[in-house]
PDB file of N, CA and C in Angstrom:
ATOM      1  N   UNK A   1     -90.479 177.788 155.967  1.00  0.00           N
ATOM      2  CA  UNK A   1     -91.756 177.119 155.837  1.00  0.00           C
ATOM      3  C   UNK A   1     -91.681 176.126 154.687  1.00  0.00           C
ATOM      4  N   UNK A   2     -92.354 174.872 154.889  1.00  0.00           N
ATOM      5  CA  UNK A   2     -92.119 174.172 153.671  1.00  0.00           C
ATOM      6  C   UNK A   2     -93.872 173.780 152.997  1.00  0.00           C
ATOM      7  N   UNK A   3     -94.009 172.918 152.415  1.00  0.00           N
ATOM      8  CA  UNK A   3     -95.092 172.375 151.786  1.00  0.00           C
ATOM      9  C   UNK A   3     -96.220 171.788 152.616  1.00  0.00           C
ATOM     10  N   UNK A   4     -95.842 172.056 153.517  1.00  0.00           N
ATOM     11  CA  UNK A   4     -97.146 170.811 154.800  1.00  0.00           C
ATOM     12  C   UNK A   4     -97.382 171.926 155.980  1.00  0.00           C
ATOM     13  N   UNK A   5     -96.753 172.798 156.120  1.00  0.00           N
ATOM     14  CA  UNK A   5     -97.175 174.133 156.999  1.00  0.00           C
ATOM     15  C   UNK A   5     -98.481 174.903 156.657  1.00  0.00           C
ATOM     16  N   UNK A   6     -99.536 174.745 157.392  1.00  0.00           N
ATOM     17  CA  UNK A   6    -100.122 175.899 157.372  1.00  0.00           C
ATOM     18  C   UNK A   6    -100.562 176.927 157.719  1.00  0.00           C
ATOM     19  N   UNK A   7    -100.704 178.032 157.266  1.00  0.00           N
ATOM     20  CA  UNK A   7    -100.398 179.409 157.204  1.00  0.00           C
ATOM     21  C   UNK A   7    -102.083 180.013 157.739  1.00  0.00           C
ATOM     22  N   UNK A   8    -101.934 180.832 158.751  1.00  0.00           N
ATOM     23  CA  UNK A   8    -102.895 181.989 159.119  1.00  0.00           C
ATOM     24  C   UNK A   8    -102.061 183.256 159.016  1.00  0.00           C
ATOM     25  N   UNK A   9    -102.933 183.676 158.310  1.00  0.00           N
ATOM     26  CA  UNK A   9    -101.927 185.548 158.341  1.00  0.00           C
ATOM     27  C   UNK A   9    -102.764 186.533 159.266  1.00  0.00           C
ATOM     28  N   UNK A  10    -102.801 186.916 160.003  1.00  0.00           N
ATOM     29  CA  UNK A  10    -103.709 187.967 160.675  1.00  0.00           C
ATOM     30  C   UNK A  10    -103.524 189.405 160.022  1.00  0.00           C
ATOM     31  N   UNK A  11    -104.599 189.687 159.494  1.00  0.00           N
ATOM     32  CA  UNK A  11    -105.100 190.726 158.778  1.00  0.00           C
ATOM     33  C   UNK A  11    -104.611 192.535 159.269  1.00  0.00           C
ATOM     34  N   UNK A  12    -104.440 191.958 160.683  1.00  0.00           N
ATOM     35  CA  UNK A  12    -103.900 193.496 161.882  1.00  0.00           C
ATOM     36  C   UNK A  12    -103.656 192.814 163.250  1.00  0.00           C
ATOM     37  N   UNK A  13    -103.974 193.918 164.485  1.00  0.00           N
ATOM     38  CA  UNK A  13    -103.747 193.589 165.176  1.00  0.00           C
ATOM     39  C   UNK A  13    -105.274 192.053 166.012  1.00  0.00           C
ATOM     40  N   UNK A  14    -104.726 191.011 166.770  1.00  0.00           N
ATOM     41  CA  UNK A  14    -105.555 190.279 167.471  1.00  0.00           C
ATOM     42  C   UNK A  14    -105.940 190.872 168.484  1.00  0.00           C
ATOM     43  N   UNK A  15    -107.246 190.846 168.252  1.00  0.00           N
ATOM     44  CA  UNK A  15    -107.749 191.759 169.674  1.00  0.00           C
ATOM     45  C   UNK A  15    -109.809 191.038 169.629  1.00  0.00           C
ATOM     46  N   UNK A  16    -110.072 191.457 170.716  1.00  0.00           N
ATOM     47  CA  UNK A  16    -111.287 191.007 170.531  1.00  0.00           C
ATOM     48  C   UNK A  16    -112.342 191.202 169.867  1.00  0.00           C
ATOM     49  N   UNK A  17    -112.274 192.240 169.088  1.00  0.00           N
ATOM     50  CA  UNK A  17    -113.330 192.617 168.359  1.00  0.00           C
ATOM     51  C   UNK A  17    -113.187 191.580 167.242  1.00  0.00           C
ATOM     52  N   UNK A  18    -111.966 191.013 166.626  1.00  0.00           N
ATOM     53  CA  UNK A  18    -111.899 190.113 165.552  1.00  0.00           C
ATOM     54  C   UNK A  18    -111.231 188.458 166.110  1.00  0.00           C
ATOM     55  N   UNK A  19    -111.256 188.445 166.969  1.00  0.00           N
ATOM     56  CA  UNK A  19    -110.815 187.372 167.360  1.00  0.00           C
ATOM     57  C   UNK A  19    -111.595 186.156 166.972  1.00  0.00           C
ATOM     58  N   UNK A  20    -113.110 186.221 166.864  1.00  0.00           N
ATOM     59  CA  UNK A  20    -113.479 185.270 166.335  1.00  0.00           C
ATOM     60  C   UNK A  20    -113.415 184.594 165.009  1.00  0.00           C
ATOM     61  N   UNK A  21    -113.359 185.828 164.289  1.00  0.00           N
ATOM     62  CA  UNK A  21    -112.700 185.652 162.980  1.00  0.00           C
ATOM     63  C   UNK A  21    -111.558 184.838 162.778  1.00  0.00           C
ATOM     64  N   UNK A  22    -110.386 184.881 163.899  1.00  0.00           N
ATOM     65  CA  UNK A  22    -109.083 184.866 163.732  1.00  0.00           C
ATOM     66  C   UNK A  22    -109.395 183.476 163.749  1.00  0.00           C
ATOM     67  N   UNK A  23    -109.843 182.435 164.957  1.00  0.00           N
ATOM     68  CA  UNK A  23    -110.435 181.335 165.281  1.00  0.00           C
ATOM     69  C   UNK A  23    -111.152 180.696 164.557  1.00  0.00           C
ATOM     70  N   UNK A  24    -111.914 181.316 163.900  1.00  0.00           N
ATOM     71  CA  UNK A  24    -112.264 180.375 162.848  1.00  0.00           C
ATOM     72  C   UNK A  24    -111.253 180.056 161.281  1.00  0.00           C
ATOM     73  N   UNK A  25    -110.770 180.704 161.086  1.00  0.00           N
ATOM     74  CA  UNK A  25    -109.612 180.921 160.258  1.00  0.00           C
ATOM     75  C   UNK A  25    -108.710 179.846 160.711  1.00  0.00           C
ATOM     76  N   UNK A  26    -107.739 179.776 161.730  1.00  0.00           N
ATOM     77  CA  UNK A  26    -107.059 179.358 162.453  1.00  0.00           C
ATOM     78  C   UNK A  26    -107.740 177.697 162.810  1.00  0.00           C
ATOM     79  N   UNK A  27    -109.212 177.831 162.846  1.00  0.00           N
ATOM     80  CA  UNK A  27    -109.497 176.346 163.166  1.00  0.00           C
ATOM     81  C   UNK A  27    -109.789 175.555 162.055  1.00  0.00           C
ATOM     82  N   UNK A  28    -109.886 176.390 161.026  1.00  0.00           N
ATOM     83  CA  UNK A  28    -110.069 175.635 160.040  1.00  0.00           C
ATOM     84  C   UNK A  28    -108.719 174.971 159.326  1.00  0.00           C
ATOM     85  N   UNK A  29    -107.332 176.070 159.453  1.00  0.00           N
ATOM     86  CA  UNK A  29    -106.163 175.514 159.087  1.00  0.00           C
ATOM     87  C   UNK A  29    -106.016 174.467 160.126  1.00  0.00           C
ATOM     88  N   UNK A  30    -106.503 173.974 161.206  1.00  0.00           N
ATOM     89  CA  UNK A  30    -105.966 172.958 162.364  1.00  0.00           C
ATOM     90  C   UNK A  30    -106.718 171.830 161.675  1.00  0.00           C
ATOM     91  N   UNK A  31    -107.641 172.058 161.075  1.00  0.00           N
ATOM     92  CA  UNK A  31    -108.110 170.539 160.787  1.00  0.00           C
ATOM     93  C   UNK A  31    -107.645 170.062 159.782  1.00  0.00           C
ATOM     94  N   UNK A  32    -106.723 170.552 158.956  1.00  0.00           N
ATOM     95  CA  UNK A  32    -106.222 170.189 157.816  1.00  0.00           C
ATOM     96  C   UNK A  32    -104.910 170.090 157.937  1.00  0.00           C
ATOM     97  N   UNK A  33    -104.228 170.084 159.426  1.00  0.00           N
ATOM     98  CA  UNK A  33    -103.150 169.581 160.080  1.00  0.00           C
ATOM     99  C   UNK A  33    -102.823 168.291 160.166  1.00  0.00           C
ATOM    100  N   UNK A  34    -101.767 167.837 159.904  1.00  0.00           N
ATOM    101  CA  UNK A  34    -101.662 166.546 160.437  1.00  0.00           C
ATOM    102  C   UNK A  34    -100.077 166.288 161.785  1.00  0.00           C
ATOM    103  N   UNK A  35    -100.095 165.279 161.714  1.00  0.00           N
ATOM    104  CA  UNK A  35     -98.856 165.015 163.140  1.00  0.00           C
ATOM    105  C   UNK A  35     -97.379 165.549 162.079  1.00  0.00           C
ATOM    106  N   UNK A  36     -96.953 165.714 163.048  1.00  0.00           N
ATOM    107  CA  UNK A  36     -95.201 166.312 162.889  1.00  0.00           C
ATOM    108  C   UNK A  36     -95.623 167.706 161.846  1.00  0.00           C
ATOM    109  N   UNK A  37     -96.862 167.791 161.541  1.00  0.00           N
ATOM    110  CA  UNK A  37     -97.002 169.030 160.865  1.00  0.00           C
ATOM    111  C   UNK A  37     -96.663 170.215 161.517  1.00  0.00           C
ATOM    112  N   UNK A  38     -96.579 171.777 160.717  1.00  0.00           N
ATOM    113  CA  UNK A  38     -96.842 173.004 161.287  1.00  0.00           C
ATOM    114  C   UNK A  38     -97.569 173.750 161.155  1.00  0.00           C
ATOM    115  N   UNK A  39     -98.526 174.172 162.109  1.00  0.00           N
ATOM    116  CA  UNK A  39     -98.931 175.211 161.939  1.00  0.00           C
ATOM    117  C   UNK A  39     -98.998 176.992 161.995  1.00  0.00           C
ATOM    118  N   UNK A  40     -98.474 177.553 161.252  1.00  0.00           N
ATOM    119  CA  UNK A  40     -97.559 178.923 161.037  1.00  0.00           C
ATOM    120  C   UNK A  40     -98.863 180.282 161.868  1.00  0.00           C
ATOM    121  N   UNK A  41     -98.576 180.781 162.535  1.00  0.00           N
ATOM    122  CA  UNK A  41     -99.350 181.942 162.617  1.00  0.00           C
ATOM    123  C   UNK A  41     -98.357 183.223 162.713  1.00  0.00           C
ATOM    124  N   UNK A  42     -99.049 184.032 161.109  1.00  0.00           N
ATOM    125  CA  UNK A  42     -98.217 184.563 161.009  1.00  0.00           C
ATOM    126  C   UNK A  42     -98.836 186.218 161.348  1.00  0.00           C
ATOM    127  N   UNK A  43     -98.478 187.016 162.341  1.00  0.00           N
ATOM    128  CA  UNK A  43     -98.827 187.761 162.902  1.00  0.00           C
ATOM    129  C   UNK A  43     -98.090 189.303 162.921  1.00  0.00           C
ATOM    130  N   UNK A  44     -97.134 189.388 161.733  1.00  0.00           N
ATOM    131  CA  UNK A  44     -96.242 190.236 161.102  1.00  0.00           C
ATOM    132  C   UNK A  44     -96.791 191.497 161.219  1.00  0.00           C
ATOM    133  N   UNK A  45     -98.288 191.544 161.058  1.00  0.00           N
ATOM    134  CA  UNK A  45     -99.200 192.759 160.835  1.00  0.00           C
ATOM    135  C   UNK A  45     -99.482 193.605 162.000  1.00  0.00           C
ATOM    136  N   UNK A  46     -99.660 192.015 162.971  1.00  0.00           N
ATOM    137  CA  UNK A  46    -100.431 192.833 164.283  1.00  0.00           C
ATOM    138  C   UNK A  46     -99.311 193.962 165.024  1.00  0.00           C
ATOM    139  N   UNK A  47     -99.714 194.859 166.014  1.00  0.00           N
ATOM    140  CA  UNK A  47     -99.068 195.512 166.500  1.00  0.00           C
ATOM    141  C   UNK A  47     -98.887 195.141 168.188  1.00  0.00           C
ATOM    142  N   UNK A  48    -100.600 194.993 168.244  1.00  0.00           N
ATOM    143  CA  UNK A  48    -101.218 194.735 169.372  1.00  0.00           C
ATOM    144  C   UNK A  48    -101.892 193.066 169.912  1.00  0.00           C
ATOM    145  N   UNK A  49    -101.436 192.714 170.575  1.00  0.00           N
ATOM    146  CA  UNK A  49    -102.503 191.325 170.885  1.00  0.00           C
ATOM    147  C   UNK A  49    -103.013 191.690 172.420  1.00  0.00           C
ATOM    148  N   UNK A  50    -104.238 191.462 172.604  1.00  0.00           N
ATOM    149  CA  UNK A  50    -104.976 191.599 173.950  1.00  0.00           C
ATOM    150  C   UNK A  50    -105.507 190.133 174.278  1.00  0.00           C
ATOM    151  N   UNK A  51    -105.653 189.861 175.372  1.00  0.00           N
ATOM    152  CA  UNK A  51    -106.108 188.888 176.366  1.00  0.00           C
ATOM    153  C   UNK A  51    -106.931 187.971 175.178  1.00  0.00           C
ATOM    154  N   UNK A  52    -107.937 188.562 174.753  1.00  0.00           N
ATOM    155  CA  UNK A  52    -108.611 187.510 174.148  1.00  0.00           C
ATOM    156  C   UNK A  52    -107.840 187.000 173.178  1.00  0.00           C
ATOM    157  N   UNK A  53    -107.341 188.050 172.026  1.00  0.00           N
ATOM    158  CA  UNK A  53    -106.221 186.946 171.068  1.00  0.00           C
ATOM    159  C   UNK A  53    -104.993 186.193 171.787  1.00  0.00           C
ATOM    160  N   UNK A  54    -104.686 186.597 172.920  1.00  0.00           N
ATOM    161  CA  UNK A  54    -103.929 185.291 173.308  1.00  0.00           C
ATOM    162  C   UNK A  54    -104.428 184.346 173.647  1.00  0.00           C
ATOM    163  N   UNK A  55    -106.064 184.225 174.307  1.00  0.00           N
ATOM    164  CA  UNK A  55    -106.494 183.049 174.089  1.00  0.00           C
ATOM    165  C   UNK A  55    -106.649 182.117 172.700  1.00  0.00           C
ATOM    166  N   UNK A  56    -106.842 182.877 171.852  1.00  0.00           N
ATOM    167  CA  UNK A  56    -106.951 182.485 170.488  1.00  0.00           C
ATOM    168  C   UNK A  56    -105.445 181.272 170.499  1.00  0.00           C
ATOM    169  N   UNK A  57    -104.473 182.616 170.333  1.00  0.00           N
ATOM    170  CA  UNK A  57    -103.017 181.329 170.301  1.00  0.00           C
ATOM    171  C   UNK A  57    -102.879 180.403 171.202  1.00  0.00           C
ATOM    172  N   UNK A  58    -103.067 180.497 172.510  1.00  0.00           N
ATOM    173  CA  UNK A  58    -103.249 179.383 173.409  1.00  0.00           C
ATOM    174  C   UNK A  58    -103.730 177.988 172.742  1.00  0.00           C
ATOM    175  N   UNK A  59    -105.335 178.791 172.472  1.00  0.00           N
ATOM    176  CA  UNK A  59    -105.953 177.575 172.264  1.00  0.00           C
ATOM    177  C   UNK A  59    -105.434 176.935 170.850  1.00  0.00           C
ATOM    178  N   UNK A  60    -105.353 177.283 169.788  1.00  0.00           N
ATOM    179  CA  UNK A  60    -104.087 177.116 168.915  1.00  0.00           C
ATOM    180  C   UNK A  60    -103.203 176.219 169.056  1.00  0.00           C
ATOM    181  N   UNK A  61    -102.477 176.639 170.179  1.00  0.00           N
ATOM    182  CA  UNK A  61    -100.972 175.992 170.383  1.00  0.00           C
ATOM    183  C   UNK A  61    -101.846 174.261 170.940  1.00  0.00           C
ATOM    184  N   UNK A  62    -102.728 174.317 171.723  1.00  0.00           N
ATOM    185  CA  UNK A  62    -103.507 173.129 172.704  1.00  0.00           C
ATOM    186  C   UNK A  62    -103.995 172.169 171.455  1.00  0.00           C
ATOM    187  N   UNK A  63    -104.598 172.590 170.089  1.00  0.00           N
ATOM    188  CA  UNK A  63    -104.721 171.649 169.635  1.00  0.00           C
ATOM    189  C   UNK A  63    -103.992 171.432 168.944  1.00  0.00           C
ATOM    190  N   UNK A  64    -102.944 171.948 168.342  1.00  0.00           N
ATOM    191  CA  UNK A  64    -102.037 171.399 167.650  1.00  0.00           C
ATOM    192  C   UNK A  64    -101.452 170.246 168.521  1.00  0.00           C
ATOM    193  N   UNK A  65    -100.800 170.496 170.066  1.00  0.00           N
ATOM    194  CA  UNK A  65     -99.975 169.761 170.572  1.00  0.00           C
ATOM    195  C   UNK A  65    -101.108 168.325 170.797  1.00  0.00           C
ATOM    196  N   UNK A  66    -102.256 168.561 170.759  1.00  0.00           N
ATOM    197  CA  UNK A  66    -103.166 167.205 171.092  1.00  0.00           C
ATOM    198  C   UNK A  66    -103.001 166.663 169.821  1.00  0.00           C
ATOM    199  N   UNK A  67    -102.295 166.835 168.505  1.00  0.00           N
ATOM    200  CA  UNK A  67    -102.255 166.183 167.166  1.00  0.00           C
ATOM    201  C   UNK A  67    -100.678 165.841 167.020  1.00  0.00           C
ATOM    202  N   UNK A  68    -100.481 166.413 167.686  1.00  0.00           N
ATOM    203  CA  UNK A  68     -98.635 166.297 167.915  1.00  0.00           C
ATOM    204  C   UNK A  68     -97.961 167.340 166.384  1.00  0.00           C
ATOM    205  N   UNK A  69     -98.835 167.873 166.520  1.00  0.00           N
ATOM    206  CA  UNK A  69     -98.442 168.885 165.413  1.00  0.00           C
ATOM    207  C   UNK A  69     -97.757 170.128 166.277  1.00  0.00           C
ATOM    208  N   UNK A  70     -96.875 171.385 165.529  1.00  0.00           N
ATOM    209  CA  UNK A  70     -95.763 172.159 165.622  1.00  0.00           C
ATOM    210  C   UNK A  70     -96.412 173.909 165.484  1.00  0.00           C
ATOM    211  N   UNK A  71     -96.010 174.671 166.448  1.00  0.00           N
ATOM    212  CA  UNK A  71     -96.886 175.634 166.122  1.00  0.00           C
ATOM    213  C   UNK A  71     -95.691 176.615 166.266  1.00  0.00           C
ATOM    214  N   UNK A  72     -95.542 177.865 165.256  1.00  0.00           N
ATOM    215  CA  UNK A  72     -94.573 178.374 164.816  1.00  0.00           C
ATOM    216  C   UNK A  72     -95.415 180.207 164.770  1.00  0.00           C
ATOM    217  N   UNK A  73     -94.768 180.740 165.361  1.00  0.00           N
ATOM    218  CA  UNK A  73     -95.242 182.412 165.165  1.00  0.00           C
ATOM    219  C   UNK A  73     -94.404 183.265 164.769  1.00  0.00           C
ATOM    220  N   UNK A  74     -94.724 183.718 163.655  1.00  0.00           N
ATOM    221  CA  UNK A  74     -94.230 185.085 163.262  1.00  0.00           C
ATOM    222  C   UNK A  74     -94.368 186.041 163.560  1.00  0.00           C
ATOM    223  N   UNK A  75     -93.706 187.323 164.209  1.00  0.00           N
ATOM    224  CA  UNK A  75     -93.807 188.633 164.350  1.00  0.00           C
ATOM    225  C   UNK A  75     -92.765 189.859 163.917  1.00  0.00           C
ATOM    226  N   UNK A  76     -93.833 190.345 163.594  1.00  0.00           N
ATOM    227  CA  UNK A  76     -92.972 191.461 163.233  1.00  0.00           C
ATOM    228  C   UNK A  76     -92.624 192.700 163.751  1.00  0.00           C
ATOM    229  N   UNK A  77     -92.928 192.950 165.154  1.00  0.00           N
ATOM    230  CA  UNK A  77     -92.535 194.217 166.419  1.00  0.00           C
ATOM    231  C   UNK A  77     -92.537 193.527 167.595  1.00  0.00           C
ATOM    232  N   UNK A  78     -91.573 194.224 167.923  1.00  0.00           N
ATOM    233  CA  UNK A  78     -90.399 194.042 169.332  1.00  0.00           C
ATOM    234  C   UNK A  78     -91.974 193.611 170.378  1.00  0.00           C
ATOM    235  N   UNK A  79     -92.782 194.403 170.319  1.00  0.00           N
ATOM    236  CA  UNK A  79     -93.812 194.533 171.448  1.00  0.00           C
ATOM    237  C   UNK A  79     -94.488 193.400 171.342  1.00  0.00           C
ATOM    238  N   UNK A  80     -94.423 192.847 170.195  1.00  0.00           N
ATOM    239  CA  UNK A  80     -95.535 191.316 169.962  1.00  0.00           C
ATOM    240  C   UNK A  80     -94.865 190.144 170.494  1.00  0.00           C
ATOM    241  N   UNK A  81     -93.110 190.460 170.462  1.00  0.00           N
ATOM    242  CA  UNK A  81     -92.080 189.373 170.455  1.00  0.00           C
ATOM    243  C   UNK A  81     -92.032 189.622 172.303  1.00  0.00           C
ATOM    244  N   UNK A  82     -92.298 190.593 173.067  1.00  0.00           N
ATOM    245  CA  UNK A  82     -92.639 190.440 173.943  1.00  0.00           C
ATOM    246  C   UNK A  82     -93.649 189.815 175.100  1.00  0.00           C
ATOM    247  N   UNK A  83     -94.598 189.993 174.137  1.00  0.00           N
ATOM    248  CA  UNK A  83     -95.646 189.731 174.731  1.00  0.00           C
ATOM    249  C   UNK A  83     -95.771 188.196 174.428  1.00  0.00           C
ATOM    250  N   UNK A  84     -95.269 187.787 173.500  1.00  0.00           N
ATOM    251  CA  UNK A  84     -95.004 186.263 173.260  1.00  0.00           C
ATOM    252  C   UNK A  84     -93.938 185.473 174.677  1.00  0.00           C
ATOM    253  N   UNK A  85     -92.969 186.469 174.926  1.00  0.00           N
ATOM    254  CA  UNK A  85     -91.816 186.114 175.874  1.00  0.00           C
ATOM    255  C   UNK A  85     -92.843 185.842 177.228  1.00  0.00           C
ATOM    256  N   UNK A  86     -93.054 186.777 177.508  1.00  0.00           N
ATOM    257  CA  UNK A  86     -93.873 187.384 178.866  1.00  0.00           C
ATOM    258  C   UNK A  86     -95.041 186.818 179.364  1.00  0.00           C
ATOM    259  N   UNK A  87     -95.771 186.272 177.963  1.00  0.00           N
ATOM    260  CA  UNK A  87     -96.722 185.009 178.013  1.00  0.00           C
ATOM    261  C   UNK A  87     -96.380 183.636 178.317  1.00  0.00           C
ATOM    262  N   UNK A  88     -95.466 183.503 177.783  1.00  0.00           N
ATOM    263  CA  UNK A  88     -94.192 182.223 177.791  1.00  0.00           C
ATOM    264  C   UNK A  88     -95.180 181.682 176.519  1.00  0.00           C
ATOM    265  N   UNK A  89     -95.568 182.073 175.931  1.00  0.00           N
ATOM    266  CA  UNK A  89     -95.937 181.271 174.452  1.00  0.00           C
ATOM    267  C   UNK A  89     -94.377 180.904 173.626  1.00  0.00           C
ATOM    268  N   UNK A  90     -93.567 181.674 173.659  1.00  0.00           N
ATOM    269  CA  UNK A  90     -92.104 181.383 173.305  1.00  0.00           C
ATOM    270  C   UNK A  90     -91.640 179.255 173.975  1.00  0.00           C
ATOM    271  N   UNK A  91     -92.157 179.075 174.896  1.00  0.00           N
ATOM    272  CA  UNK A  91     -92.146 178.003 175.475  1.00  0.00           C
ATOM    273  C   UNK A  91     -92.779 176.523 174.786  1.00  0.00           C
ATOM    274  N   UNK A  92     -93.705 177.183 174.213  1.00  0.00           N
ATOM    275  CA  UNK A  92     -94.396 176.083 173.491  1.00  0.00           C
ATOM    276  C   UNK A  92     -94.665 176.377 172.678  1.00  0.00           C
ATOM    277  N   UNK A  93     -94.136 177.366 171.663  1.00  0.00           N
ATOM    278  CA  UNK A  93     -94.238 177.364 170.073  1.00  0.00           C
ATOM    279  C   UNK A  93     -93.062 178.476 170.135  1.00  0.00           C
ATOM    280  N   UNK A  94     -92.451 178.314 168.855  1.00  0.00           N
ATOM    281  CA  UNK A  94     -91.253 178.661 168.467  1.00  0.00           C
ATOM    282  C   UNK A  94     -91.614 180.313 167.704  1.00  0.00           C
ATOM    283  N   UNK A  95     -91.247 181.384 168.180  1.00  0.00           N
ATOM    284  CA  UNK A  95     -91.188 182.687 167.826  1.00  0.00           C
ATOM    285  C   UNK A  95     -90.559 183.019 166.965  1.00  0.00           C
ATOM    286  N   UNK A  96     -90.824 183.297 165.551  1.00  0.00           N
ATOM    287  CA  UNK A  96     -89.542 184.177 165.013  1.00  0.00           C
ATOM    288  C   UNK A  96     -89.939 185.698 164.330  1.00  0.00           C
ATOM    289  N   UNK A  97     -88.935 186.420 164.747  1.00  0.00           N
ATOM    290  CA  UNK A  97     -88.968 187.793 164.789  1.00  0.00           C
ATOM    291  C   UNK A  97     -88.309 188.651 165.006  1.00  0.00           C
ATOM    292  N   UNK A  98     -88.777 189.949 164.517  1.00  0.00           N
ATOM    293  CA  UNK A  98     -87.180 190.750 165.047  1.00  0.00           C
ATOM    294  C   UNK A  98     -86.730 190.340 166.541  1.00  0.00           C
TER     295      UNK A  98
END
């Protein structure tokens, strides 16, 4: 990560009960994005992501790419790095993780 990345940390797992939270968090680091920038979501904590927090990253990944900005995910369990695969979010933002 360098100096122009910015960072969402998710607190636990994304799921719907906090997802709005996550989104506003997350939309507020997007506006303070700029082009060739990154935006990091770093998701080390979560265990679990359900339907609605993948909408969250979806929508995430949609405005970054409408700024031509870079969207980068961190995880930290096999099951998140899956569900990233299986989503194909791996496709349009770059996964790193165990």
């Amino acid at each position: 990560m360098n100096s122009t990345d910015r960072t969402y940390k998710a607190p636990g797992d994304v799921v719907s009960t906090v997802a709005q939270e996550c989104w506003k968090e997350i939309e507020a680091n997007l506006a303070q994005l700029k082009k060739s920038e990154t935006l990091v979501l770093d998701l080390r904590a979560s265990r679990i992501i359900d339907s609605v927090g993948l909408n969250v990253i979806v929508k995430a990944i949609k405005v970054a790419d409408s700024i031509e900005a870079k969207v980068k995910i961190l995880v930290g369990t096999e099951s998140v790095k899956r569900i990233c695969i299986f989503t194909r979010l791996d496709k349009k933002a770059e996964v790193i993780g165990p």
